[in-house]
N, C-alpha and C. Protein backbone atom coordinates (compact mmCIF):
# COMPACT_ATOMS: atom_id res chain seq x y z
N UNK A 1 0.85 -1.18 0.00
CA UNK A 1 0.00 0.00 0.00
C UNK A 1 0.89 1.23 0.00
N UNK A 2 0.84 2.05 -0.85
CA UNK A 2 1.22 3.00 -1.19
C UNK A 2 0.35 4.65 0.02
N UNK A 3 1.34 5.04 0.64
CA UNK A 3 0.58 6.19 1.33
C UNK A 3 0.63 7.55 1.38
N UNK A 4 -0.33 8.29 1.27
CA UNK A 4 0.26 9.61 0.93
C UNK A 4 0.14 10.55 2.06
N UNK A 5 0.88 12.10 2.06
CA UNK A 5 0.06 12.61 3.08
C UNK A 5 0.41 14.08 2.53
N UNK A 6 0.05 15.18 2.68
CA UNK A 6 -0.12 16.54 2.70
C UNK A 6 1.19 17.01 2.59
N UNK A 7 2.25 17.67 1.89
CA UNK A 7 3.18 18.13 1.29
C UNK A 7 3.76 19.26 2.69
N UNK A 8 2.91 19.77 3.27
CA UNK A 8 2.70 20.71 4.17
C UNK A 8 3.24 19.88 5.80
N UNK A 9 3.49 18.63 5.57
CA UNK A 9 3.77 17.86 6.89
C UNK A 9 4.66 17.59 6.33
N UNK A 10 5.94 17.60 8.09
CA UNK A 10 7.32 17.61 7.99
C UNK A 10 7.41 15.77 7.98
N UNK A 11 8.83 16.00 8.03
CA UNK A 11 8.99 14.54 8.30
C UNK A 11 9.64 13.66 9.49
N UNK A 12 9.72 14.82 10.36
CA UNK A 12 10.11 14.48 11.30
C UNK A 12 8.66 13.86 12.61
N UNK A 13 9.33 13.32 13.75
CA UNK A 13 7.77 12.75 14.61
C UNK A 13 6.97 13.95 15.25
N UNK A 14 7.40 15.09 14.96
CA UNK A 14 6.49 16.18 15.95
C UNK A 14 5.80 17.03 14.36
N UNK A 15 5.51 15.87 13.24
CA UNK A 15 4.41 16.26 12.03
C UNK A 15 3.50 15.28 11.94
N UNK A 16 2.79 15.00 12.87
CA UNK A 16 1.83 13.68 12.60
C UNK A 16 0.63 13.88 11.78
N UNK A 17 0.44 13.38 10.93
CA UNK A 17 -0.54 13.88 9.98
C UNK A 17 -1.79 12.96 9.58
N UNK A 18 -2.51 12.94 8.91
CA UNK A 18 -4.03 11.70 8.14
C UNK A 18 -3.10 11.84 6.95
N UNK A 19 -3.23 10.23 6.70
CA UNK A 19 -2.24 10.04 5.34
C UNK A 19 -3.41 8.82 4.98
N UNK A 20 -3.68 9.07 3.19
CA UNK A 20 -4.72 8.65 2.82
C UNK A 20 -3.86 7.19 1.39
N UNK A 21 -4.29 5.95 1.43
CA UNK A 21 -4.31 5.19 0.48
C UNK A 21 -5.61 4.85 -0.42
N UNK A 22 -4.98 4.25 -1.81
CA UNK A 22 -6.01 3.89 -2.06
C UNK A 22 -6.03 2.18 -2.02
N UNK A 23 -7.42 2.00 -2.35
CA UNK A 23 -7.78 0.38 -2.29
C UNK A 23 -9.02 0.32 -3.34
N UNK A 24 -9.45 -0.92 -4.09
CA UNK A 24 -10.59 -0.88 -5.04
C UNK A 24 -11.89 -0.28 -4.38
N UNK A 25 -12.33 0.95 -5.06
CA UNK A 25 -13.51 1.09 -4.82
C UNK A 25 -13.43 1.78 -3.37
N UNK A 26 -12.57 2.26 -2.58
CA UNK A 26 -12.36 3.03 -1.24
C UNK A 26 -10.81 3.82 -1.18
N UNK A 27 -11.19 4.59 -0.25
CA UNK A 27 -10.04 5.45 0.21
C UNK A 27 -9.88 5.17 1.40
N UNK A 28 -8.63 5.05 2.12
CA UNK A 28 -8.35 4.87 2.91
C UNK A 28 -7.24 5.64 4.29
N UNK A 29 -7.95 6.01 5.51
CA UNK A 29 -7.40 6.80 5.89
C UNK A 29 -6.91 6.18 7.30
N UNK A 30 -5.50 6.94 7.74
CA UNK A 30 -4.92 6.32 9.31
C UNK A 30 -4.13 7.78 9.41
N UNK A 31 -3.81 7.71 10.76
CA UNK A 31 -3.45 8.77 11.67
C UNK A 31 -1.73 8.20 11.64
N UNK A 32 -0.57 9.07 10.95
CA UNK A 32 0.44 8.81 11.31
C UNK A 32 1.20 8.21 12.37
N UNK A 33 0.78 8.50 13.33
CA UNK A 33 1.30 8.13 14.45
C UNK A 33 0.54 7.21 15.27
N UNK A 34 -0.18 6.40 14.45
CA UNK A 34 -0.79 5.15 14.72
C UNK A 34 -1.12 4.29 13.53
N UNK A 35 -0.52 4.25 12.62
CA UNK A 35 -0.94 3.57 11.16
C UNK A 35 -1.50 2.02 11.16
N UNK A 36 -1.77 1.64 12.78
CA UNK A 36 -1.93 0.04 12.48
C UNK A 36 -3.90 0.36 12.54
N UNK A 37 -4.65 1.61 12.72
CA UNK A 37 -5.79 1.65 13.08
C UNK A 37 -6.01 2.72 11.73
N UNK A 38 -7.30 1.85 10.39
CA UNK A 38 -7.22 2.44 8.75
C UNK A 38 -8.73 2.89 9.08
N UNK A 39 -9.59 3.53 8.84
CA UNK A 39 -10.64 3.73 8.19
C UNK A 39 -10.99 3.41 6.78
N UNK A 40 -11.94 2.96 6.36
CA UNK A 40 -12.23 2.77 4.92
C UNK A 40 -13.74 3.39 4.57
N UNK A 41 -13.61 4.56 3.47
CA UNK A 41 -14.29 5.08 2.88
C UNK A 41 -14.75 5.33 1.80
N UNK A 42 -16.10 5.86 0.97
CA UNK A 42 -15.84 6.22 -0.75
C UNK A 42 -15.17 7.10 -0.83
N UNK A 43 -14.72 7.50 -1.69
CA UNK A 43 -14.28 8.48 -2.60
C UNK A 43 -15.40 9.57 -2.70
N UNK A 44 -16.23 9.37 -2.94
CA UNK A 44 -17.65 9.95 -3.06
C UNK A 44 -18.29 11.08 -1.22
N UNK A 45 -17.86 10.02 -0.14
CA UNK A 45 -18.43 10.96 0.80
C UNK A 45 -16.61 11.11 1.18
N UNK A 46 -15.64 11.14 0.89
CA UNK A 46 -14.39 11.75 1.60
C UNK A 46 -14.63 13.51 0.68
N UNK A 47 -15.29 13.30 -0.51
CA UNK A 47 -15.24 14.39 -1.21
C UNK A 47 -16.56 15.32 -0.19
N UNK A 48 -17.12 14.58 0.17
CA UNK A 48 -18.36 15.18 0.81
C UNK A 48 -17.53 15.84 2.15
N UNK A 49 -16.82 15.41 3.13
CA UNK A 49 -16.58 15.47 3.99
C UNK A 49 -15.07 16.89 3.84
N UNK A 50 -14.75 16.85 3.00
CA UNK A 50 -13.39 17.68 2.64
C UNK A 50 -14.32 18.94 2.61
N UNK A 51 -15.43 18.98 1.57
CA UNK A 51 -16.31 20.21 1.10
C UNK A 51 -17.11 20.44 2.27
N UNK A 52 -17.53 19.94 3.03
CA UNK A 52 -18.24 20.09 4.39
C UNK A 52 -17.04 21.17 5.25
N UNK A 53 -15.64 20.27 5.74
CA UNK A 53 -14.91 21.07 6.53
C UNK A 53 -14.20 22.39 5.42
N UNK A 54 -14.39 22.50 4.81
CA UNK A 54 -13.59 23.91 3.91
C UNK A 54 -15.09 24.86 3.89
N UNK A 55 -16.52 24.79 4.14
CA UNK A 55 -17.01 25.55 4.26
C UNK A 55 -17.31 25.83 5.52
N UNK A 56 -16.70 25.22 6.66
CA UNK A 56 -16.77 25.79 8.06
C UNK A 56 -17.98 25.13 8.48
N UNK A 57 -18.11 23.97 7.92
CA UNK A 57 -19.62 22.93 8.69
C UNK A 57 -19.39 22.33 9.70
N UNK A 58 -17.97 22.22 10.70
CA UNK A 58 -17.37 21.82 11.48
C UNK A 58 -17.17 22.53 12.34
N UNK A 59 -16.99 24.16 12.08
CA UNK A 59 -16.38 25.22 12.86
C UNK A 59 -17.51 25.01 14.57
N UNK A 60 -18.28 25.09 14.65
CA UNK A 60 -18.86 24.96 15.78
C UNK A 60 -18.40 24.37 16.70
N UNK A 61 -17.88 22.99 16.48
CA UNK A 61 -17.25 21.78 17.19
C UNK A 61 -15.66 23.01 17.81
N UNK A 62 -14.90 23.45 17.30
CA UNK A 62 -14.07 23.58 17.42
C UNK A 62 -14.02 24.28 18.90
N UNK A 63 -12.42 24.43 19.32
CA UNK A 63 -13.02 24.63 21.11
C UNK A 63 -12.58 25.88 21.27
């Protein structure tokens, strides 16, 4: 599995980042600094979920 993550994260351990693979038919996401725990998602609602947090549909949550 091939993994990617955001150009913007260092590479050292104090850049822990969501680094996303792919797999047939899903995307797949894990937390750097725990890569043995993946989520599996479409393509379809990760696009939903990206466009959700870039219009501030999240901002409430925040502390």
């Amino acid at each position: 599995m091939h993994w990617r993550k955001s150009s913007y994260s260092g590479e050292d351990a104090e850049h822990n980042c969501v680094e996303l693979g792919r797999a047939p038919g899903a995307i797949l996401l894990r937390e750097s600094d725990d890569p043995g725990v993946v989520i599996a998602t479409t393509p379809a609602a990760l696009r939903g979920l990206v466009a959700r947090i870039k219009t501030g549909g999240f901002d409430h949550m925040a502390g």
